[in-house]
Structure formats: structure tokens, C-alpha cells
C-alpha atoms as a PDB file:
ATOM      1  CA  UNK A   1      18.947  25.638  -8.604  1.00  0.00           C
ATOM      2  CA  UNK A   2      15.656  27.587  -9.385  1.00  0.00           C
ATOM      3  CA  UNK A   3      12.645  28.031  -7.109  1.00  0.00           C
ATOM      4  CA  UNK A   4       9.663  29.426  -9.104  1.00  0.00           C
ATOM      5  CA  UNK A   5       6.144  30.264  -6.605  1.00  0.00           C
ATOM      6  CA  UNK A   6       3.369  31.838  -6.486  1.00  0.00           C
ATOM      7  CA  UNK A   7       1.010  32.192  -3.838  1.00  0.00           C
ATOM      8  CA  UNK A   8       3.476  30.251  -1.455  1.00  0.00           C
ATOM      9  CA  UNK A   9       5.159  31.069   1.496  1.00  0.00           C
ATOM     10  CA  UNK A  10       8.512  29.514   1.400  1.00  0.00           C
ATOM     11  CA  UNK A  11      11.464  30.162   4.047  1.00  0.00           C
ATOM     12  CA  UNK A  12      15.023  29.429   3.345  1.00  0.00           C
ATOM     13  CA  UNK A  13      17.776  29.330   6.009  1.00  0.00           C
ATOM     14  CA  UNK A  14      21.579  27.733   6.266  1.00  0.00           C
ATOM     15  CA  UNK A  15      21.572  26.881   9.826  1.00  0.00           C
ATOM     16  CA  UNK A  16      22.115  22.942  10.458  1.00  0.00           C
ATOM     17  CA  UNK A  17      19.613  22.195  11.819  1.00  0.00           C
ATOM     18  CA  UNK A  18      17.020  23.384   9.083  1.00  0.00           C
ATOM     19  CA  UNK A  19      15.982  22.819   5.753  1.00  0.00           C
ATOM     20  CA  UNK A  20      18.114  24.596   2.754  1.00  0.00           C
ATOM     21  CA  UNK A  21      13.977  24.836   1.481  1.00  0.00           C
ATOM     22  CA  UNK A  22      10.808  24.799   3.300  1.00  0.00           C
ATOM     23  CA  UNK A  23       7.330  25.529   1.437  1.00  0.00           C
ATOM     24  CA  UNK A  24       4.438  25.983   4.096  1.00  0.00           C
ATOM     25  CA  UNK A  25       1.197  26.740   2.529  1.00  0.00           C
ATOM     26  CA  UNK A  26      -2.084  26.181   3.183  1.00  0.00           C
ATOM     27  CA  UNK A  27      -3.284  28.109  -0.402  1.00  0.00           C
ATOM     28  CA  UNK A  28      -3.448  27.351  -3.554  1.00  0.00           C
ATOM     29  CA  UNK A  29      -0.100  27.658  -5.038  1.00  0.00           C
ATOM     30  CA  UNK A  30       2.167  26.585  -7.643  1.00  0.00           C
ATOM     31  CA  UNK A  31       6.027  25.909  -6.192  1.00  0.00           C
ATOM     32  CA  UNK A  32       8.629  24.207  -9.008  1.00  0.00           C
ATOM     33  CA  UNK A  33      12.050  23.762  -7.137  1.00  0.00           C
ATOM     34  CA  UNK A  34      14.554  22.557 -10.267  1.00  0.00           C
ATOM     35  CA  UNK A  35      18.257  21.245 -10.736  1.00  0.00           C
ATOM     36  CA  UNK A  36      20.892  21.448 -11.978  1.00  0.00           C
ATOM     37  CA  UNK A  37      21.873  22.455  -8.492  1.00  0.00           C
ATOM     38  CA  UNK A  38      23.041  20.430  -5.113  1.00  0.00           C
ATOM     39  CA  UNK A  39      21.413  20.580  -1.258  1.00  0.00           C
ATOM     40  CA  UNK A  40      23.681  19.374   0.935  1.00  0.00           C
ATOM     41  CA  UNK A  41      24.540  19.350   5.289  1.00  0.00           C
ATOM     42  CA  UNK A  42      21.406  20.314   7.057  1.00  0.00           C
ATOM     43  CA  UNK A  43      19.027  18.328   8.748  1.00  0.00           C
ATOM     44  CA  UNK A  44      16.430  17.837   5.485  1.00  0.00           C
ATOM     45  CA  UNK A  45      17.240  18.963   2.015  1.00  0.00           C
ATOM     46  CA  UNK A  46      13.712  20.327   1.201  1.00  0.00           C
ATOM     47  CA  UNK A  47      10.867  20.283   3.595  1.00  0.00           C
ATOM     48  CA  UNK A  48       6.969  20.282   2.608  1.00  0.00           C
ATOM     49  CA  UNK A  49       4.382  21.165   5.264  1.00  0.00           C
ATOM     50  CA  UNK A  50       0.912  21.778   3.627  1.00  0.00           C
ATOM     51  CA  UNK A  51       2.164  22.183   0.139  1.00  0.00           C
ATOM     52  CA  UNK A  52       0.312  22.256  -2.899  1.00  0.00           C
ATOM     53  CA  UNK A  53       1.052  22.101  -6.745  1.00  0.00           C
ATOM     54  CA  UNK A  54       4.992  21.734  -5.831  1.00  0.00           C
ATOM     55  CA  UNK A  55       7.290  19.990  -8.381  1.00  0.00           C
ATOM     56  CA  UNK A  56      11.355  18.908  -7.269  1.00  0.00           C
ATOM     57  CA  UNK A  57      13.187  17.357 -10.248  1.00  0.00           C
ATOM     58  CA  UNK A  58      16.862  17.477 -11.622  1.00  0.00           C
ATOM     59  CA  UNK A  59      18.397  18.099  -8.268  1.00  0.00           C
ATOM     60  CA  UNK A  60      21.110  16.313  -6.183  1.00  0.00           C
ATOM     61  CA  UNK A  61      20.597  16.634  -3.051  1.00  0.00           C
ATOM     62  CA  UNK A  62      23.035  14.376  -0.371  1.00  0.00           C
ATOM     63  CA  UNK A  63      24.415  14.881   2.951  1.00  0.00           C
ATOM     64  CA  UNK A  64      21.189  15.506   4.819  1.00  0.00           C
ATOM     65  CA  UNK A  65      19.838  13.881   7.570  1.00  0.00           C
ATOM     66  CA  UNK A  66      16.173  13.803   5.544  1.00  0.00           C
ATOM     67  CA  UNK A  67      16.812  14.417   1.412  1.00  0.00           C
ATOM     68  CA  UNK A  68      13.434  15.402   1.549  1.00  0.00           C
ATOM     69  CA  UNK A  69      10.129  15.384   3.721  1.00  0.00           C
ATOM     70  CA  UNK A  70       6.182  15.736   2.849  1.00  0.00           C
ATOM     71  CA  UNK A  71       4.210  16.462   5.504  1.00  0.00           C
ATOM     72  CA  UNK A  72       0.386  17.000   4.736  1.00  0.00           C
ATOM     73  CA  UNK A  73       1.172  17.857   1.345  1.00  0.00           C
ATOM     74  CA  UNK A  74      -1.340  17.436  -1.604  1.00  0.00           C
ATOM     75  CA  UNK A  75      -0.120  17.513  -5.393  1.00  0.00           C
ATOM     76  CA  UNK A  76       3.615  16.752  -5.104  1.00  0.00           C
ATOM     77  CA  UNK A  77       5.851  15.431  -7.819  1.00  0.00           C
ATOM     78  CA  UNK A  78       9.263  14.565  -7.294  1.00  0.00           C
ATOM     79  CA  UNK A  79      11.236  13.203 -10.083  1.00  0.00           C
ATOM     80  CA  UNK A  80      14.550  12.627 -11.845  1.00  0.00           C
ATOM     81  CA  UNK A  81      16.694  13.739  -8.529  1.00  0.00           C
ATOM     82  CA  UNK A  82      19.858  12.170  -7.441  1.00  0.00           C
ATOM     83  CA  UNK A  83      18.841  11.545  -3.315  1.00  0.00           C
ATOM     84  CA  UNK A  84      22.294  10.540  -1.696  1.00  0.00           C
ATOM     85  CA  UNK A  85      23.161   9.974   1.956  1.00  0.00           C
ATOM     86  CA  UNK A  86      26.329  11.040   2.434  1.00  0.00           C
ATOM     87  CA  UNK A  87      27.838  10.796   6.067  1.00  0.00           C
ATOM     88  CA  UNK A  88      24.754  12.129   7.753  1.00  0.00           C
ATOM     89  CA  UNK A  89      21.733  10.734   5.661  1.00  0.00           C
ATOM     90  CA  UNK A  90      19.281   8.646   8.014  1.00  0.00           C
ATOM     91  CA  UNK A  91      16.051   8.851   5.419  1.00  0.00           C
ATOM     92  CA  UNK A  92      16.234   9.785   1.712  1.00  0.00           C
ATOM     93  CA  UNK A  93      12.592  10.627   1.440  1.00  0.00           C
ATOM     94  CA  UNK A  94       9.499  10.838   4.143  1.00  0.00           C
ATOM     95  CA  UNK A  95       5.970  11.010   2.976  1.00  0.00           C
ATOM     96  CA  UNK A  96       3.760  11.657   6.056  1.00  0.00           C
ATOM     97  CA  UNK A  97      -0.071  12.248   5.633  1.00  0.00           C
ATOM     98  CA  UNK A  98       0.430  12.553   1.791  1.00  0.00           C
ATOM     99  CA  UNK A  99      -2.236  12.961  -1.529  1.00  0.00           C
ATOM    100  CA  UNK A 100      -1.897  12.742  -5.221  1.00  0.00           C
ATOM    101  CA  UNK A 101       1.929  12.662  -4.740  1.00  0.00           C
ATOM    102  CA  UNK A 102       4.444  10.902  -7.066  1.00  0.00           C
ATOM    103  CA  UNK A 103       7.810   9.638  -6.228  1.00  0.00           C
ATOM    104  CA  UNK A 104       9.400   8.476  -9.732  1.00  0.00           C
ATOM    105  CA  UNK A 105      12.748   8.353 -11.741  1.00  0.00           C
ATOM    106  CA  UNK A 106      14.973   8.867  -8.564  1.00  0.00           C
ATOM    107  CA  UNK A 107      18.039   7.574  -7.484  1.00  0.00           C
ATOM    108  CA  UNK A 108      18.040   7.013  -3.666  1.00  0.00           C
ATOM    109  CA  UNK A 109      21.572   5.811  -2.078  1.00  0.00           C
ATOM    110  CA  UNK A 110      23.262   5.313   1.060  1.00  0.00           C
ATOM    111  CA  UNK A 111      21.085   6.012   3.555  1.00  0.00           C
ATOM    112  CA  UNK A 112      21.523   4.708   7.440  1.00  0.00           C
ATOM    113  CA  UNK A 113      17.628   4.283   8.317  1.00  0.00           C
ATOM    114  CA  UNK A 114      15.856   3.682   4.699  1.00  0.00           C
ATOM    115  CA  UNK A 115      15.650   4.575   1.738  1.00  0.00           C
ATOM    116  CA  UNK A 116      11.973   5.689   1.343  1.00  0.00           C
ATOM    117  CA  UNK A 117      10.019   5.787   4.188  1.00  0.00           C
ATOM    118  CA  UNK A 118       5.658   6.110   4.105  1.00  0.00           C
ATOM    119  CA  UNK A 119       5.413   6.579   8.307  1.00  0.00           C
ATOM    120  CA  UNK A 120       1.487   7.347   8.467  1.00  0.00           C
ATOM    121  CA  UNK A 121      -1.178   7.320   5.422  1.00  0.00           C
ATOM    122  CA  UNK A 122      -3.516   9.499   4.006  1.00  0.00           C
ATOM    123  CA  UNK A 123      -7.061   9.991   4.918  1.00  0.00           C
ATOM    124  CA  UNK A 124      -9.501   7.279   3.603  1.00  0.00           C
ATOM    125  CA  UNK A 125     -10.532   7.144  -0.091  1.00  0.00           C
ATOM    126  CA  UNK A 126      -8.161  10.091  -1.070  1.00  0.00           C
ATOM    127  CA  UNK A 127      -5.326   9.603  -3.606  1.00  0.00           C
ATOM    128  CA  UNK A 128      -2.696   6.904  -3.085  1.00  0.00           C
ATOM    129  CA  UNK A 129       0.816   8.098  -3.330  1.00  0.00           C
ATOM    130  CA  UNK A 130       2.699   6.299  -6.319  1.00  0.00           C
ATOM    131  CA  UNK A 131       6.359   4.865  -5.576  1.00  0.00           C
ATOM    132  CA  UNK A 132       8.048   3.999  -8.973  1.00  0.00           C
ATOM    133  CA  UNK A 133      11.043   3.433 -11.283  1.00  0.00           C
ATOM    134  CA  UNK A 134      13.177   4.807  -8.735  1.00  0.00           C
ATOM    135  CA  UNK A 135      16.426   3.218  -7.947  1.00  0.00           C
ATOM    136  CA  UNK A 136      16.668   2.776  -4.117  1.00  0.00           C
ATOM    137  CA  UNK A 137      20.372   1.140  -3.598  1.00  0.00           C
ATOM    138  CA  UNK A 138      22.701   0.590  -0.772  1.00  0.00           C
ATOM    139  CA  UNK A 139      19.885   1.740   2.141  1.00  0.00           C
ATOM    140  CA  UNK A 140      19.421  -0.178   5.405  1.00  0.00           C
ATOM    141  CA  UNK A 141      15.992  -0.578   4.276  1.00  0.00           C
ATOM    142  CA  UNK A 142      15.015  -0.307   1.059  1.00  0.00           C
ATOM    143  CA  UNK A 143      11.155   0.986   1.299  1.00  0.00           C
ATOM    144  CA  UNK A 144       9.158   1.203   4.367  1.00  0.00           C
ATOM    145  CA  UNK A 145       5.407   1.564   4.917  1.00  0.00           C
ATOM    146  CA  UNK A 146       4.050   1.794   8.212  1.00  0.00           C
ATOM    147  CA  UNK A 147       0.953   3.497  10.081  1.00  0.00           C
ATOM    148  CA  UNK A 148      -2.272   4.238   9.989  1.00  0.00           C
ATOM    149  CA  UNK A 149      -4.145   4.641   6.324  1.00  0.00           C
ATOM    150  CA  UNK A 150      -0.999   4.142   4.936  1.00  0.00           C
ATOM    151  CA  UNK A 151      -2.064   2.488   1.515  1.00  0.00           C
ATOM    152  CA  UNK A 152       0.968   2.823  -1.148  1.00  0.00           C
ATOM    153  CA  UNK A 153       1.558   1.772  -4.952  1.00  0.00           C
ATOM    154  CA  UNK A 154       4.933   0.424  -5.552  1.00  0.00           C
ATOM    155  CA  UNK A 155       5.695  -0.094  -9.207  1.00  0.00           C
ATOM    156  CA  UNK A 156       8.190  -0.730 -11.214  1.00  0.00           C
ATOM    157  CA  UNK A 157      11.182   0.133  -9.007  1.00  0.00           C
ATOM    158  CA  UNK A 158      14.654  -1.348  -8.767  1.00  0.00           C
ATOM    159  CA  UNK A 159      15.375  -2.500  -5.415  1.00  0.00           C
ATOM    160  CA  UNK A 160      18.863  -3.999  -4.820  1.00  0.00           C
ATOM    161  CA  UNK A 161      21.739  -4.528  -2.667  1.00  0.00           C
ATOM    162  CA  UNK A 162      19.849  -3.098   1.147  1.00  0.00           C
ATOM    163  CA  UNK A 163      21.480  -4.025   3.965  1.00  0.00           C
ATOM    164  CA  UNK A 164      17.989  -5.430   5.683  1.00  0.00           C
ATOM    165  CA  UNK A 165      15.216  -6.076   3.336  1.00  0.00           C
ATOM    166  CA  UNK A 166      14.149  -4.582   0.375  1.00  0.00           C
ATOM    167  CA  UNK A 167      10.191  -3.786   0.511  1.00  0.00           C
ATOM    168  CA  UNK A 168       8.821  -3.965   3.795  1.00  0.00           C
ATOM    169  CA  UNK A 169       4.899  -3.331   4.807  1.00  0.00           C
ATOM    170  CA  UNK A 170       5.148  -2.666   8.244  1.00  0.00           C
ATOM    171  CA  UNK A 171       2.775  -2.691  11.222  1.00  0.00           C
ATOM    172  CA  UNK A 172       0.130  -0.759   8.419  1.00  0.00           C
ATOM    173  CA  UNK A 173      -3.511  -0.401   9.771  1.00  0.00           C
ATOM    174  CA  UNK A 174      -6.384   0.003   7.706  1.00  0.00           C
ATOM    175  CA  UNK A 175      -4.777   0.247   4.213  1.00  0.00           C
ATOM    176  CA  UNK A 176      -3.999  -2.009   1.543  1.00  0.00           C
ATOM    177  CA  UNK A 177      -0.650  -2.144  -1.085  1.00  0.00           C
ATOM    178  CA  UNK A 178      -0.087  -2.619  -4.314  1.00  0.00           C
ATOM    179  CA  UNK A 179       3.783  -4.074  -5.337  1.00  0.00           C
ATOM    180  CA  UNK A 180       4.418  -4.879  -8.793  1.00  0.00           C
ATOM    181  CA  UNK A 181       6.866  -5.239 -11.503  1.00  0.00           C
ATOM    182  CA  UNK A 182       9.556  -4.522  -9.491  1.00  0.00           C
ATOM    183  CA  UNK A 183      13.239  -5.387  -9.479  1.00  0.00           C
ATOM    184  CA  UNK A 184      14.179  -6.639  -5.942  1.00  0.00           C
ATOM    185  CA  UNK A 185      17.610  -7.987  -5.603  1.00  0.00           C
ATOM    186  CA  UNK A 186      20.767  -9.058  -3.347  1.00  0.00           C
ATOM    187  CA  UNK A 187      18.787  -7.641  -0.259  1.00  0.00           C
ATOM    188  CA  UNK A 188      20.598  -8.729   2.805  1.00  0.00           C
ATOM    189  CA  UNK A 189      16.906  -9.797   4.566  1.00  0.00           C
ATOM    190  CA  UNK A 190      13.901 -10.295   3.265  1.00  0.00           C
ATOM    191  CA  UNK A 191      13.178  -9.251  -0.574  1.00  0.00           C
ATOM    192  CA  UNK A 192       9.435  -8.116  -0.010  1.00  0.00           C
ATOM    193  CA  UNK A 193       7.873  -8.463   3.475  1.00  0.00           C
ATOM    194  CA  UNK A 194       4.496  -7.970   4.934  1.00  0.00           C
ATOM    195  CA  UNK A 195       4.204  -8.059   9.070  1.00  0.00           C
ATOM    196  CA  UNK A 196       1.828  -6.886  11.638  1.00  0.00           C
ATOM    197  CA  UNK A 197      -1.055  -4.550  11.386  1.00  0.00           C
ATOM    198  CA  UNK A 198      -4.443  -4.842   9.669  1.00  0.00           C
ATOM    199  CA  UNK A 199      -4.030  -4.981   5.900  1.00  0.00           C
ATOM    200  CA  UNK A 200      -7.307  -4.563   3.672  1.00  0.00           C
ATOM    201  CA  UNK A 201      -5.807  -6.019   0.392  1.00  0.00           C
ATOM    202  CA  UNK A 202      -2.410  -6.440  -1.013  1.00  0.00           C
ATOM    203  CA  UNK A 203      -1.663  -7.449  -4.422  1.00  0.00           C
ATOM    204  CA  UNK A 204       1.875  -8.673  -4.620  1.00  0.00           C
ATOM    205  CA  UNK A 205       2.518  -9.430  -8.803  1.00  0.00           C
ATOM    206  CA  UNK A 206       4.620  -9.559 -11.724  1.00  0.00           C
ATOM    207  CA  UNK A 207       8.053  -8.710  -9.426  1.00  0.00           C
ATOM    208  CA  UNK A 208      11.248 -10.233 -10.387  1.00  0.00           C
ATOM    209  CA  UNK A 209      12.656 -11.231  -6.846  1.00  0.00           C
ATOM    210  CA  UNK A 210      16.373 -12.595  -6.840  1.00  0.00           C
ATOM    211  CA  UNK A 211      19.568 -13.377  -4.377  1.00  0.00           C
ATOM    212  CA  UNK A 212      17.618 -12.428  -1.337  1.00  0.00           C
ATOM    213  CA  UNK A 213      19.283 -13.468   2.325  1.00  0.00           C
ATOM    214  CA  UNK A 214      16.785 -14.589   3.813  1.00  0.00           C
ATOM    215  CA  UNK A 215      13.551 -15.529   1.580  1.00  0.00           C
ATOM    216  CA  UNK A 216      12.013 -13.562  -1.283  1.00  0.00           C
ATOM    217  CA  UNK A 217       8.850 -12.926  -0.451  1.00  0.00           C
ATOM    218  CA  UNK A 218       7.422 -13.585   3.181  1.00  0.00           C
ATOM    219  CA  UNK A 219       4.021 -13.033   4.586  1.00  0.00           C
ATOM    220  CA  UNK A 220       4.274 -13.147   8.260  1.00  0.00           C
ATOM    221  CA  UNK A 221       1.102 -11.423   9.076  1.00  0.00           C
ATOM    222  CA  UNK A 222      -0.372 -14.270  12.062  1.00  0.00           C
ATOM    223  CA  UNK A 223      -3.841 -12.849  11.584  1.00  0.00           C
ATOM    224  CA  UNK A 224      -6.795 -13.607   9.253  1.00  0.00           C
ATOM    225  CA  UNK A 225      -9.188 -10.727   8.900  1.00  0.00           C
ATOM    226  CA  UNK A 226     -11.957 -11.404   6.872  1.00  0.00           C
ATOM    227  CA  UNK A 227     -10.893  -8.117   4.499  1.00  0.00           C
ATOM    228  CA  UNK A 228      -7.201  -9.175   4.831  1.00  0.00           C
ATOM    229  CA  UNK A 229      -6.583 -10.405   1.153  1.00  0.00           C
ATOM    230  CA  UNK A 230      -3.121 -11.121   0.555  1.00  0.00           C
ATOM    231  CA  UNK A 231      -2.473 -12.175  -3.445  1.00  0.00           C
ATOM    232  CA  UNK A 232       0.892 -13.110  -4.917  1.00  0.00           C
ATOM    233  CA  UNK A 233       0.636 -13.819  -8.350  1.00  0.00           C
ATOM    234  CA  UNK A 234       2.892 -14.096 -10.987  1.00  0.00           C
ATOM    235  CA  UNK A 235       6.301 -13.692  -9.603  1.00  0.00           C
ATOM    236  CA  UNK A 236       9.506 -15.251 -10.487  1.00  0.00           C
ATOM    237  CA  UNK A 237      12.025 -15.891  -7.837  1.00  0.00           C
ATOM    238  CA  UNK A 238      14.737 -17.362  -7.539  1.00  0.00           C
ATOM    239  CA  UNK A 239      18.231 -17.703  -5.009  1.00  0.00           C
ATOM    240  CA  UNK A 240      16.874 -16.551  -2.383  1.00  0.00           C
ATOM    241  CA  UNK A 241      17.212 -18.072   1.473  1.00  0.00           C
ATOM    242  CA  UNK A 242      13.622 -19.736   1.304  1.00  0.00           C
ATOM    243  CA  UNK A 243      11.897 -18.077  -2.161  1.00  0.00           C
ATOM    244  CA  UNK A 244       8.182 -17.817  -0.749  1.00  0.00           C
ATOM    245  CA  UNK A 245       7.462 -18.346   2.835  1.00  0.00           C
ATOM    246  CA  UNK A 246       3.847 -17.700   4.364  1.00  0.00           C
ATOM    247  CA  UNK A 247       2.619 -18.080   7.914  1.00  0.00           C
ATOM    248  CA  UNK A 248      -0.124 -20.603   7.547  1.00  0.00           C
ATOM    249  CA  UNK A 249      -2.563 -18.328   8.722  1.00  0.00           C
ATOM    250  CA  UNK A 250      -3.229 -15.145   7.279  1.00  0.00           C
ATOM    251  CA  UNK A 251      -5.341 -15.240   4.325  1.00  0.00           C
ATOM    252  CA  UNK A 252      -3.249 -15.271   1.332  1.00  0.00           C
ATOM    253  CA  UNK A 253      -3.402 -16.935  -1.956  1.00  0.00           C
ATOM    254  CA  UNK A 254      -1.048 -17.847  -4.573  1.00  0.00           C
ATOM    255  CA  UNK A 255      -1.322 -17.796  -8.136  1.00  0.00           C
ATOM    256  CA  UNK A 256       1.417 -19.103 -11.546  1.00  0.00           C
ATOM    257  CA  UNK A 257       4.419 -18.004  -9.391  1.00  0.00           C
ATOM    258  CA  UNK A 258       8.156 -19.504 -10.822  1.00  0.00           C
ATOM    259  CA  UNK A 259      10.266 -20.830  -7.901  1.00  0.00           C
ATOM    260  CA  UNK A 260      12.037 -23.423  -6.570  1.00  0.00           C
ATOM    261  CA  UNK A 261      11.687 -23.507  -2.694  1.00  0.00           C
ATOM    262  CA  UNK A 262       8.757 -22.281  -0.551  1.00  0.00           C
ATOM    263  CA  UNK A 263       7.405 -22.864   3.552  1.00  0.00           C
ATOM    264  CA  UNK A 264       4.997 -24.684   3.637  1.00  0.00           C
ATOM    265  CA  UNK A 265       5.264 -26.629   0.329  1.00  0.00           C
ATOM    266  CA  UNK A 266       1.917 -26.244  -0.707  1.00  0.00           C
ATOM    267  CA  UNK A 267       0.739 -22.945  -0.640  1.00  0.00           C
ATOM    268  CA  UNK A 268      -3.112 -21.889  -1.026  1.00  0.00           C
ATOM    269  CA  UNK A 269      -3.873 -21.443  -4.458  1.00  0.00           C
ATOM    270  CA  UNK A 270      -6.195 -18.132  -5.504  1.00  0.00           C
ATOM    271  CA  UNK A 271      -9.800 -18.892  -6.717  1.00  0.00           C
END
């Protein structure tokens, strides 16, 4: 493993209950933490707190209660790591309060709480952090987003075999989502969910979504905000519990889906 800085304090210990790495800054700095090398047995793997300019790629990292955690952290790319829970994994990675941050080419296993987890959002109108072509396998959830601000891209990832459901949007407030041309498969709940909160626009599109428990994708939101703007567009699912299920309330639209079995039967169509 090699940890290049500059300008950055960064801390290491190997007690337990600490991270192998953690980069505080509140500078400009450059920090590239790079494989091949393993982090294993302490409470997270690598921890960010007001990090700038950082890049984490060709790592494995497993065995950690948290693979990795952001905290308001700005300019963060994390790529082409092996993220595995091991016996103590409860989150592979946290982004908390996060800007112009990429999560991308990952493998994320195992892990008892989820996979990736957004808990609370960035500030208005700053950069939205990008969640794609990661494989997230074998997690109780899959991906979580939840909080205030918390807007998210979700692109492109493969999603498959969860024990609960596979994309959740949680209980967000005051953020919109964008899911698309994802995988999401054999998730033992729902495939992609939205519940609770106030959403300002969510574009669901272009996601294969099959073998789900219980439906494929269900909007369950019970509220219709004026701003809410819930789209599902061009989807195919298929073998799932119910494949599109919608609470007759909240205002969403649907638009050249392929499936076979949806609640209600007709659906609102988008203008």
C-alpha cells in the first residue's frame, strides 16, 4: 500500500477501535492512498474528515466495521477497490456531507447493515456525489440514501442478490435522485424503493430490474408535493413479486416501461 500527501495531516494507528488511515484536513492538499495492499480488523478501513484532492483505488480492504467513511470531504475518488465485510463489516462505504466525490468500479460484499450508505447530503446546489459501475453483492441493503440534502446519482451499477432491497431512497428531505441503467437483481425485498421524506425530483430510467421478492420498483411516498416529481421511464422488469407498484398518491408518472404486472393497473402516464 502507498500513501502519497502533501499539505495533509494524516494519522495512522493499529488500535481496534480506529482507522488503519485517517486524512483530516481542512487545506488544500493532494492525498493518493493506492493498492496493491489489504486494510483489515479495525473499526473503519480509511477515514476522511475534511479531505480534499484524496484518491483510494486498487486496495482490498475487508474485515472492518466501516471499509471506508467521508465525512465533509470535497474532491474524493474512490475506485477499482475490493470493499469486503468479513465477520465484522456493518457498512462498506459512508458518504456523510460529501462534494464532487465519485464512488466507481468497486466491488462491495458482505456487509451486515448495507452496502453503500449516503446518511445526510451535501449543501444545496454543490456537486452531487456519483454512485456507479460498482458491484454491491450479498449486503443487507444494497444502497441507502437518507437525510437531509441528500441528492445522489446512481448509474450504471450492478445490484444483486441483497438480503432486503436493492436501491432504497429513504426518508430524504429536500433532494432529488437520479437511478439509471442499472442492474438490480435477485434482491430479497424491494428492487428500487422510494419512501418517506420530501423528494424534489427523481428520475428512475433505463434500469434492468429482475427476480425481485417483493416488487421491482415501488413508490410508496403517500405525499404529493407540488415539486415532488417522480418519473420512471424506460425500464424493463420482469419476475419480480409485483413488477411496478405506486401508492396512488404521490406524483409520479410513467413512461414506455416493459412489464408484466403492476398496482394499480393503470399507472399515470408522463406528459
Amino acid at each position: 500500500m502507498s500513501l502519497i500527501h502533501r499539505n495533509t495531516a494524516i494519522t495512522t494507528t493499529k488500535a481496534n477501535t480506529a482507522a488503519v488511515v485517517c486524512i483530516v484536513s481542512l487545506r488544500v492538499g493532494q492525498v493518493i492512498l493506492k493498492g496493491k495492499g489489504r486494510i483489515s480488523n479495525f473499526a473503519a478501513g480509511v477515514s476522511l474528515v475534511t479531505a480534499i484532492d484524496v484518491e483510494i483505488y486498487d486496495l482490498t480492504i475487508e474485515n472492518n466495521q466501516a471499509g471506508i467513511a467521508l465525512s465533509r470531504s470535497s474532491q474524493v475518488r474512490i475506485f477499482d477497490n475490493t470493499i469486503r465485510a468479513g465477520v465484522n463489516g456493518l457498512s462498506g462505504v459512508i458518504m456523510s456531507v460529501v462534494t464532487h466525490t465519485a464512488l466507481y468500479r468497486n466491488t462491495i460484499s458482505g456487509f451486515s447493515d448495507v452496502g453503500v450508505v449516503i446518511p445526510s447530503g451535501d449543501p444545496p446546489d454543490e456537486s452531487i456525489p456519483v454512485i456507479s459501475e460498482n458491484v454491491i453483492r450479498g449486503n443487507q441493503t444494497g444502497i441507502s440514501i437518507r437525510g437531509l440534502n441528500s441528492d445522489s446519482i446512481i448509474r450504471g451499477n450492478l445490484v444483486i442478490d441483497n438480503n432486503l432491497n436493492g436501491i432504497e431512497i429513504a426518508s430524504i428531505f429536500e433532494a432529488g435522485c437520479t437511478i439509471e441503467e442499472n442492474q438490480v437483481l435477485r434482491n430479497g425485498g424491494h428492487g428500487i424503493l422510494l419512501q418517506g421524506g420530501s423528494l424534489t425530483g427523481c428520475l428512475i430510467a433505463n434500469n434492468l430490474v429482475h427476480k425481485n421478492a417483493l416488487s421491482g420498483i415501488n413508490i410508496l411516498e403517500d405525499v404529493q408535493p407540488g415539486n415532488q416529481g417522480i418519473r420512471v421511464e424506460g425500464n424493463r422488469l420482469s419476475k419480480n413479486g409485483t413488477d411496478l407498484l405506486w401508492d396512488g398518491v404521490s406524483n409520479s408518472c410513467w413512461l414506455q416501461n416493459v412489464f408484466v404486472t403492476s398496482s394499480p393497473q393503470v399507472l399515470p402516464k408522463c406528459l
